[in-house]
Protein backbone atom coordinates (compact mmCIF):
# COMPACT_ATOMS: atom_id res chain seq x y z
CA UNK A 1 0.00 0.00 0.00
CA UNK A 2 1.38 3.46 -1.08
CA UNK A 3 -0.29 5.56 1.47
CA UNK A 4 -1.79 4.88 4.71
CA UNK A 5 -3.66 6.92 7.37
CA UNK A 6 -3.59 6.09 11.26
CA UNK A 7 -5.00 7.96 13.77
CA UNK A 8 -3.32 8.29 17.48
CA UNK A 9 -3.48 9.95 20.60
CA UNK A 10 0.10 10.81 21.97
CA UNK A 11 2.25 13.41 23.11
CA UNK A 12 4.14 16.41 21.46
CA UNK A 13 6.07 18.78 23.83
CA UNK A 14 4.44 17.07 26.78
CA UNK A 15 0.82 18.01 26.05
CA UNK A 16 -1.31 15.63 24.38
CA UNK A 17 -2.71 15.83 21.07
CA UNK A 18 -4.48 13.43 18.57
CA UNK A 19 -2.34 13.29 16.19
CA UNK A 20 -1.98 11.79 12.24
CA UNK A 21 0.39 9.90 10.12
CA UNK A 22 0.38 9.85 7.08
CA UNK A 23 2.62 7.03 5.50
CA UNK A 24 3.96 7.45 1.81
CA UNK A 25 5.93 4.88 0.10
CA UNK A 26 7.46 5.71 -3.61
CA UNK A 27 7.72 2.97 -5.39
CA UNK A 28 8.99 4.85 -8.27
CA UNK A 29 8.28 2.82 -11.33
CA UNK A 30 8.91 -0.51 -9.40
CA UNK A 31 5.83 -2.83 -8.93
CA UNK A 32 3.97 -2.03 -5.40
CA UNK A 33 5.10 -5.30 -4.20
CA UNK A 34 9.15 -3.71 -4.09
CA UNK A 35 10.89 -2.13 -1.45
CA UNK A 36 10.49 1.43 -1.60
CA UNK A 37 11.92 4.27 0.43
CA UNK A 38 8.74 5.58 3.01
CA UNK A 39 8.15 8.94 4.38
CA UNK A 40 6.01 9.57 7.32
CA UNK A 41 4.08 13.13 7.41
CA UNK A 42 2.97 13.47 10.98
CA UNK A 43 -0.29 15.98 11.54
CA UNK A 44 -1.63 17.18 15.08
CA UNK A 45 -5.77 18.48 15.59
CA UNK A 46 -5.80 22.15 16.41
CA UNK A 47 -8.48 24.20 16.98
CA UNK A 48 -8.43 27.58 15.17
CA UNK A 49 -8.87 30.61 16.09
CA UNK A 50 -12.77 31.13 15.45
CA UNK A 51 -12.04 33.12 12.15
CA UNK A 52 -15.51 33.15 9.93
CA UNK A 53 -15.21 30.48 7.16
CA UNK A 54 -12.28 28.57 9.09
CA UNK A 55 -13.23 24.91 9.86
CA UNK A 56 -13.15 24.81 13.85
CA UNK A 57 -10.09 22.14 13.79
CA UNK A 58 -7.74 21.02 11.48
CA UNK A 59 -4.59 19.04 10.92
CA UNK A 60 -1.96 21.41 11.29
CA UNK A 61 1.16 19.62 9.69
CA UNK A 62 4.59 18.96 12.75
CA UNK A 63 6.93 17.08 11.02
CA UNK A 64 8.26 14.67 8.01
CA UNK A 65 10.39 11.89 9.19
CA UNK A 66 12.27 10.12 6.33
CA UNK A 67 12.28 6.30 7.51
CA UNK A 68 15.89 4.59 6.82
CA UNK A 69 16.08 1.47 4.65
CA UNK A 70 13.13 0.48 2.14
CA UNK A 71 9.57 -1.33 2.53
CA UNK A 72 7.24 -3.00 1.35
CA UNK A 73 3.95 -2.26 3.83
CA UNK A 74 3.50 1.21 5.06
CA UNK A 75 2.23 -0.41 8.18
CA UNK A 76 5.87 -2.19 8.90
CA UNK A 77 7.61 1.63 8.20
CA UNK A 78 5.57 3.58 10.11
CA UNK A 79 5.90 0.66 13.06
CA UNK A 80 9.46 0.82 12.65
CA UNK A 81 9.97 4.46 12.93
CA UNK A 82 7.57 5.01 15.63
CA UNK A 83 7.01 1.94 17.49
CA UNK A 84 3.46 2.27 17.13
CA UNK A 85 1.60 -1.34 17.13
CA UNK A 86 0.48 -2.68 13.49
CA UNK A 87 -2.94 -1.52 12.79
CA UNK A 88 -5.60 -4.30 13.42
CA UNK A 89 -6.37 -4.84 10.14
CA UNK A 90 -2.69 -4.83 8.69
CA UNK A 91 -1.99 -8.42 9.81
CA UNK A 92 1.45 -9.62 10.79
CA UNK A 93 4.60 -8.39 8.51
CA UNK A 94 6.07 -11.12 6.47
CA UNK A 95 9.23 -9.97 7.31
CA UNK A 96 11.15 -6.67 8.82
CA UNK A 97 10.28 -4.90 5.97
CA UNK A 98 6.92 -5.95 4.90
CA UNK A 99 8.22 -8.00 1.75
CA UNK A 100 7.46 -11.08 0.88
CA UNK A 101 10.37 -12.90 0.07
C-alpha cells in the first residue's frame, strides 16, 4: 500500500494531542510489491482561532520523518519508525520490511 492513514493519541512537547500519520511509500516505477523508500508526514488536531469560514479544527502539519532502509507495507515503516503497534487490520509483517520474500 502506497499511502496509509492512522489515527493516534500521543504526546508532542508534553501536552497531548491526537495526532496523524500519514505514511507514503514511492515505489517509483517498481511494482507495489518492491521495497520502496517511506516517508512519514505526521499531523496534530488544532483548533483555530474562530475566524468566519475557518473549519473549527484542522490538521496542522509537525513534522516529516524520512524512515531509513526500504519497505514493502507502510504499516511495517511507520511501526518501525515510531514503534506504534500494526494496525488491526494490517496483519502480521512477512518480514522486517513488509516484503514477501
Amino acid at each position: 500500500m502506497p499511502w496509509r492513514p492512522f489515527n493516534s493519541k500521543g504526546r508532542l512537547d508534553g501536552k497531548p494531542f491526537v495526532l496523524l500519520f500519514e505514511v507514503i511509500r514511492d515505489p517509483g516505477e517498481h511494482p507495489v510489491p518492491s521495497p520502496a523508500p517511506t516517508v512519514i508526514y505526521v499531523y496534530s488536531l488544532t483548533h483555530s482561532n474562530g475566524t468566519p469560514g475557518w473549519t473549527p479544527s484542522y490538521f496542522h502539519f509537525v513534522r516529516k520523518i524520512p524512515v531509513p532502509g526500504t519497505f514493502c507495507n507502510s504499516d511495517t515503516a511507520l511501526k518501525v519508525a515510531t514503534g506504534l503497534p500494526l494496525s488491526a487490520d494490517a496483519g502480521p509483517p512477512p518480514s522486517a520490511d513488509g516484503c514477501l520474500h
